[in-house]
PDB file of N, CA and C in Angstrom:
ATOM      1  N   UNK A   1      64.356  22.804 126.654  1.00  0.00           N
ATOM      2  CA  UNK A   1      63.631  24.048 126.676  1.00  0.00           C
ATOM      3  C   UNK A   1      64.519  25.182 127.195  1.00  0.00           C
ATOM      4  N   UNK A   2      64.942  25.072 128.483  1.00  0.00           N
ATOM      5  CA  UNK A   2      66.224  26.010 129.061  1.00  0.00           C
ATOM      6  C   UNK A   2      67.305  26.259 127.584  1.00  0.00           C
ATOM      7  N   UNK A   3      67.562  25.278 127.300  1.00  0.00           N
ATOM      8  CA  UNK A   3      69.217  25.570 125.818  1.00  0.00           C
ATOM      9  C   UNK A   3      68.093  26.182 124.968  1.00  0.00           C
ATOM     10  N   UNK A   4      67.334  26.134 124.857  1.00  0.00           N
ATOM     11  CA  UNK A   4      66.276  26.904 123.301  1.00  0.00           C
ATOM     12  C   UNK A   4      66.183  28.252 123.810  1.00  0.00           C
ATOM     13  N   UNK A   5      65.832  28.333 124.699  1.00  0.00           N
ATOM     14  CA  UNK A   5      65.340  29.431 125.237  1.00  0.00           C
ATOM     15  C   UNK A   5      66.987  30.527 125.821  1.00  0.00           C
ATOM     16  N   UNK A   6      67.840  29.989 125.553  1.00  0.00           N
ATOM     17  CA  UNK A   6      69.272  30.439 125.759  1.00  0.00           C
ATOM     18  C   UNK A   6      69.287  30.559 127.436  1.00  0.00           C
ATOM     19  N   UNK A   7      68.801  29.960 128.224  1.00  0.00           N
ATOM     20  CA  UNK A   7      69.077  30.083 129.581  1.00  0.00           C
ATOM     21  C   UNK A   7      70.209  29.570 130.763  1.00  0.00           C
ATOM     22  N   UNK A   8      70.662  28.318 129.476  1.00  0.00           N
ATOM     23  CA  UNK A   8      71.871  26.744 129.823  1.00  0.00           C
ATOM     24  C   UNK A   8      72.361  27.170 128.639  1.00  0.00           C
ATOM     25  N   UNK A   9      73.888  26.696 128.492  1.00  0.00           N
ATOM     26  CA  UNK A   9      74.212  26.187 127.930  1.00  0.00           C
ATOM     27  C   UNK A   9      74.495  24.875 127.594  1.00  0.00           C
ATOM     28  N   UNK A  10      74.796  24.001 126.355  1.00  0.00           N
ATOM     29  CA  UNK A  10      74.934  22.679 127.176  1.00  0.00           C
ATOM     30  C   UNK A  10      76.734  22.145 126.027  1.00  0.00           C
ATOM     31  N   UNK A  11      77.516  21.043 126.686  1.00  0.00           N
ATOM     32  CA  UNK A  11      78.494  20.853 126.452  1.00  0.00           C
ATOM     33  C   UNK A  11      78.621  19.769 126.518  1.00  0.00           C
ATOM     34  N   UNK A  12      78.711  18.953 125.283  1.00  0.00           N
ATOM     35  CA  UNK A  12      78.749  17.122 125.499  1.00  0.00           C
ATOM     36  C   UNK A  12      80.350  16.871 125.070  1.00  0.00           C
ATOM     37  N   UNK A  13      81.102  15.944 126.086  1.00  0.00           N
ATOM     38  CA  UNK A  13      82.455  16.105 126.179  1.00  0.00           C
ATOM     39  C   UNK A  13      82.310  14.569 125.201  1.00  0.00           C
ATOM     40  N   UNK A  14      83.551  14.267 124.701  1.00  0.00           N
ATOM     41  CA  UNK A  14      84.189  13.039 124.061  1.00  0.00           C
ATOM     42  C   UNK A  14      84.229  12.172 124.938  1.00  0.00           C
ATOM     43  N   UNK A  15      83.784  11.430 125.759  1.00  0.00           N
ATOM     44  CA  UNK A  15      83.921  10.561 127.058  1.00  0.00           C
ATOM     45  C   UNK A  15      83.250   8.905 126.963  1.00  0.00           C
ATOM     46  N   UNK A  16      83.605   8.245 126.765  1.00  0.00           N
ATOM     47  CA  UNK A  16      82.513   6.750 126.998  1.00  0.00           C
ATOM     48  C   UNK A  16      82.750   6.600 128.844  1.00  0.00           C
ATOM     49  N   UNK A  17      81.307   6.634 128.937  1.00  0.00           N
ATOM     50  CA  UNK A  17      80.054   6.942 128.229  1.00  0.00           C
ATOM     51  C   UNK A  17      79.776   8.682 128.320  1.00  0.00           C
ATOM     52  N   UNK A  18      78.870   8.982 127.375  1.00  0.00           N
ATOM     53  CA  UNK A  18      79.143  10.509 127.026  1.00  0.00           C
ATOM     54  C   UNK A  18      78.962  11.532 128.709  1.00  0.00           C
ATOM     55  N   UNK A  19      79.740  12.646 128.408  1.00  0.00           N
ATOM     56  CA  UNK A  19      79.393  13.614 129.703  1.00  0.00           C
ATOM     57  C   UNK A  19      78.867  14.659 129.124  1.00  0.00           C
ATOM     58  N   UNK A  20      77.603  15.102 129.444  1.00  0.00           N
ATOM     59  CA  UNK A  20      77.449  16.300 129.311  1.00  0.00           C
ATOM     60  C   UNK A  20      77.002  17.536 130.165  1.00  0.00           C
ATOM     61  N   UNK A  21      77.618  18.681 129.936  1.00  0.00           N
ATOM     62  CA  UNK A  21      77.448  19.644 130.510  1.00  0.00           C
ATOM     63  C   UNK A  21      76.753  21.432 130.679  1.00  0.00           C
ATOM     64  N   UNK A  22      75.728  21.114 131.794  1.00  0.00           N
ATOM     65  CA  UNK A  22      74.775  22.409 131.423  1.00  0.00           C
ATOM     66  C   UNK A  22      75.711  23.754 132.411  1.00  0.00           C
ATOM     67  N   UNK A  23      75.817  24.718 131.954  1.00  0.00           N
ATOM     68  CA  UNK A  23      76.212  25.920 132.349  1.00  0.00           C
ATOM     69  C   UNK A  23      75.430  27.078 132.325  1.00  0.00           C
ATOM     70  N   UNK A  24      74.896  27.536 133.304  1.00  0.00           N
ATOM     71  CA  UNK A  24      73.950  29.014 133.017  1.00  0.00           C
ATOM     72  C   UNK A  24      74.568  30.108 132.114  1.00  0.00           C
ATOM     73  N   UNK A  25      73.830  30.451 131.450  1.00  0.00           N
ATOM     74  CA  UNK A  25      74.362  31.519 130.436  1.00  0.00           C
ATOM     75  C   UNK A  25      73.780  33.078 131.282  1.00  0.00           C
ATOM     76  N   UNK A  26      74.178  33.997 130.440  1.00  0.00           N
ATOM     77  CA  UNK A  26      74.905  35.685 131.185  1.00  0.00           C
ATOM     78  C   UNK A  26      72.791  35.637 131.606  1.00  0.00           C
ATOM     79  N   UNK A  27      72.230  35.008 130.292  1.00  0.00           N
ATOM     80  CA  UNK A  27      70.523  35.101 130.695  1.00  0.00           C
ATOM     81  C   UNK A  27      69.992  34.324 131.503  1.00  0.00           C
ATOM     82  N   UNK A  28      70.864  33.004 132.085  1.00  0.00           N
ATOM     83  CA  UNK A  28      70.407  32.866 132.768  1.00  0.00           C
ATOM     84  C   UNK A  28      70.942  33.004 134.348  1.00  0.00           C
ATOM     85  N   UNK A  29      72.149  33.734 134.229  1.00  0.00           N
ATOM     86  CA  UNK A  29      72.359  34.156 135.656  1.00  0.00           C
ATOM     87  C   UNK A  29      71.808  35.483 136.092  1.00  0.00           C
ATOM     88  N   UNK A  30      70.853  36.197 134.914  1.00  0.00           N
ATOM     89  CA  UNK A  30      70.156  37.263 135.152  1.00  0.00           C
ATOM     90  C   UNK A  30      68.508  36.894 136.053  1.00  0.00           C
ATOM     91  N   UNK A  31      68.524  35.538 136.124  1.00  0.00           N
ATOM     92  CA  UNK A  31      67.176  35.026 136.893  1.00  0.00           C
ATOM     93  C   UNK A  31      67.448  34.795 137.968  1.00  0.00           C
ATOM     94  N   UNK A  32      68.694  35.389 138.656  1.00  0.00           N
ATOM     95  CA  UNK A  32      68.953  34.479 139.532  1.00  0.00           C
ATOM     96  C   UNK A  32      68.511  35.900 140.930  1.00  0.00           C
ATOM     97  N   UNK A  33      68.288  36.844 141.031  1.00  0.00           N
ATOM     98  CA  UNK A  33      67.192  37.874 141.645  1.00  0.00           C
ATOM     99  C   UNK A  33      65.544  37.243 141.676  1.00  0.00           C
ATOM    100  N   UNK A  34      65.481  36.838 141.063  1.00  0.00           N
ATOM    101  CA  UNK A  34      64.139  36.383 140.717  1.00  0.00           C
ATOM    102  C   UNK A  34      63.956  34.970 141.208  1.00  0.00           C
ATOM    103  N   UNK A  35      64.614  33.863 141.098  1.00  0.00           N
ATOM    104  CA  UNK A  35      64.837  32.547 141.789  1.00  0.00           C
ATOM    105  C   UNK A  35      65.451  32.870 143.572  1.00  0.00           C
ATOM    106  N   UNK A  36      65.929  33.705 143.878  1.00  0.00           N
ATOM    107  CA  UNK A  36      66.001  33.933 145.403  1.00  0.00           C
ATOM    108  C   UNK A  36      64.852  34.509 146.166  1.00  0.00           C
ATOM    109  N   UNK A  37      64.249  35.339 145.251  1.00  0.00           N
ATOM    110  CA  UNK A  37      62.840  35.659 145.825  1.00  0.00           C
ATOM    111  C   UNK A  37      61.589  34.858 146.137  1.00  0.00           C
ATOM    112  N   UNK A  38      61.753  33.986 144.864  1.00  0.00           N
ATOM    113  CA  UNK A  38      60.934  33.058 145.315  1.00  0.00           C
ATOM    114  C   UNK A  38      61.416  31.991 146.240  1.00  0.00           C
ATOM    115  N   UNK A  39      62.578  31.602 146.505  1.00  0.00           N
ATOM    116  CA  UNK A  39      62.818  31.085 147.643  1.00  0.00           C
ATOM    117  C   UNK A  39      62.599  31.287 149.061  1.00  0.00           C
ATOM    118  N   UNK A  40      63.134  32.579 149.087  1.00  0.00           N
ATOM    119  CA  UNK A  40      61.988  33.565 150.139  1.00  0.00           C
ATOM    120  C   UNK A  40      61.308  33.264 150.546  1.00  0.00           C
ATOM    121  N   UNK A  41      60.479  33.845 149.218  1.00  0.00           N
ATOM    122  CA  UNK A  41      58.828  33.359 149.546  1.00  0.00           C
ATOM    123  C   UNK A  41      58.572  32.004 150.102  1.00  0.00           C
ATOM    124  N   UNK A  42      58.703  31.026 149.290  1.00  0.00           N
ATOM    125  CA  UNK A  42      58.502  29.944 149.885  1.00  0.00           C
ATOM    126  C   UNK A  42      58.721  29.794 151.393  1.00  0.00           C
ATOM    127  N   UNK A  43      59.933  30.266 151.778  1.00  0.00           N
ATOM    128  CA  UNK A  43      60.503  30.054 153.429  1.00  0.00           C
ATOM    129  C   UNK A  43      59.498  30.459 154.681  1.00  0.00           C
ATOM    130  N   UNK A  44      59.097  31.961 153.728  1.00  0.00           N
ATOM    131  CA  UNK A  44      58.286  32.657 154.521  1.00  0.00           C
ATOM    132  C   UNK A  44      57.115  31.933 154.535  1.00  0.00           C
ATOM    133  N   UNK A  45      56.120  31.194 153.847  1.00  0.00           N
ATOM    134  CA  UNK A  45      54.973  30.552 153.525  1.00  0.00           C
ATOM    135  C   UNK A  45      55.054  29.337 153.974  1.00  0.00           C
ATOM    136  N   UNK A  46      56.376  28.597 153.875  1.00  0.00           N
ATOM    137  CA  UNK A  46      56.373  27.411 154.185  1.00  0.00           C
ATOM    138  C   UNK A  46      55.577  26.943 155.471  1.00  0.00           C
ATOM    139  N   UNK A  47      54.493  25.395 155.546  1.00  0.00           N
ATOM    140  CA  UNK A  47      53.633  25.335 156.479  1.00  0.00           C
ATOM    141  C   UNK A  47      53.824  23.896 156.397  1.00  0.00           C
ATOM    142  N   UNK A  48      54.984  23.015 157.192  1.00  0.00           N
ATOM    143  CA  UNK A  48      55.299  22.048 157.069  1.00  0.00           C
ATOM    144  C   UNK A  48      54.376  20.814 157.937  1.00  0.00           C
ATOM    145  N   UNK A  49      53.130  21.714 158.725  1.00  0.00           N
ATOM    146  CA  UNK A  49      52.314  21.268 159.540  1.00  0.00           C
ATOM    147  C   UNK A  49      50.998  20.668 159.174  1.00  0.00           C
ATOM    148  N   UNK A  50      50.959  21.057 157.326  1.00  0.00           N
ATOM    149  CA  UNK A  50      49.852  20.405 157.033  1.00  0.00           C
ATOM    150  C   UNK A  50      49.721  19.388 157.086  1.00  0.00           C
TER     151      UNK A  50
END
């Protein structure tokens, strides 16, 4: 879903057994404002006492 959506790239090397490799693309290092915030958030909310 991420590679469809152009967010990864992905890179399967010649290797036994195969390697493959995901890389954030330029769109998906543009989420990356948006994935710290919600980390944030979480930190701030976090209620490890339930």
């Amino acid at each position: 879903m991420l590679e469809k959506q152009g967010i990864v790239s992905r890179n399967v090397f010649p290797t036994t057994p195969p390697t493959v490799e995901y890389v954030l693309t330029k769109k998906g290092l543009d989420l990356a404002p948006i994935l710290y915030a919600m980390r944030d958030w979480s930190e701030k909310y976090d209620n490890t006492n339930l």
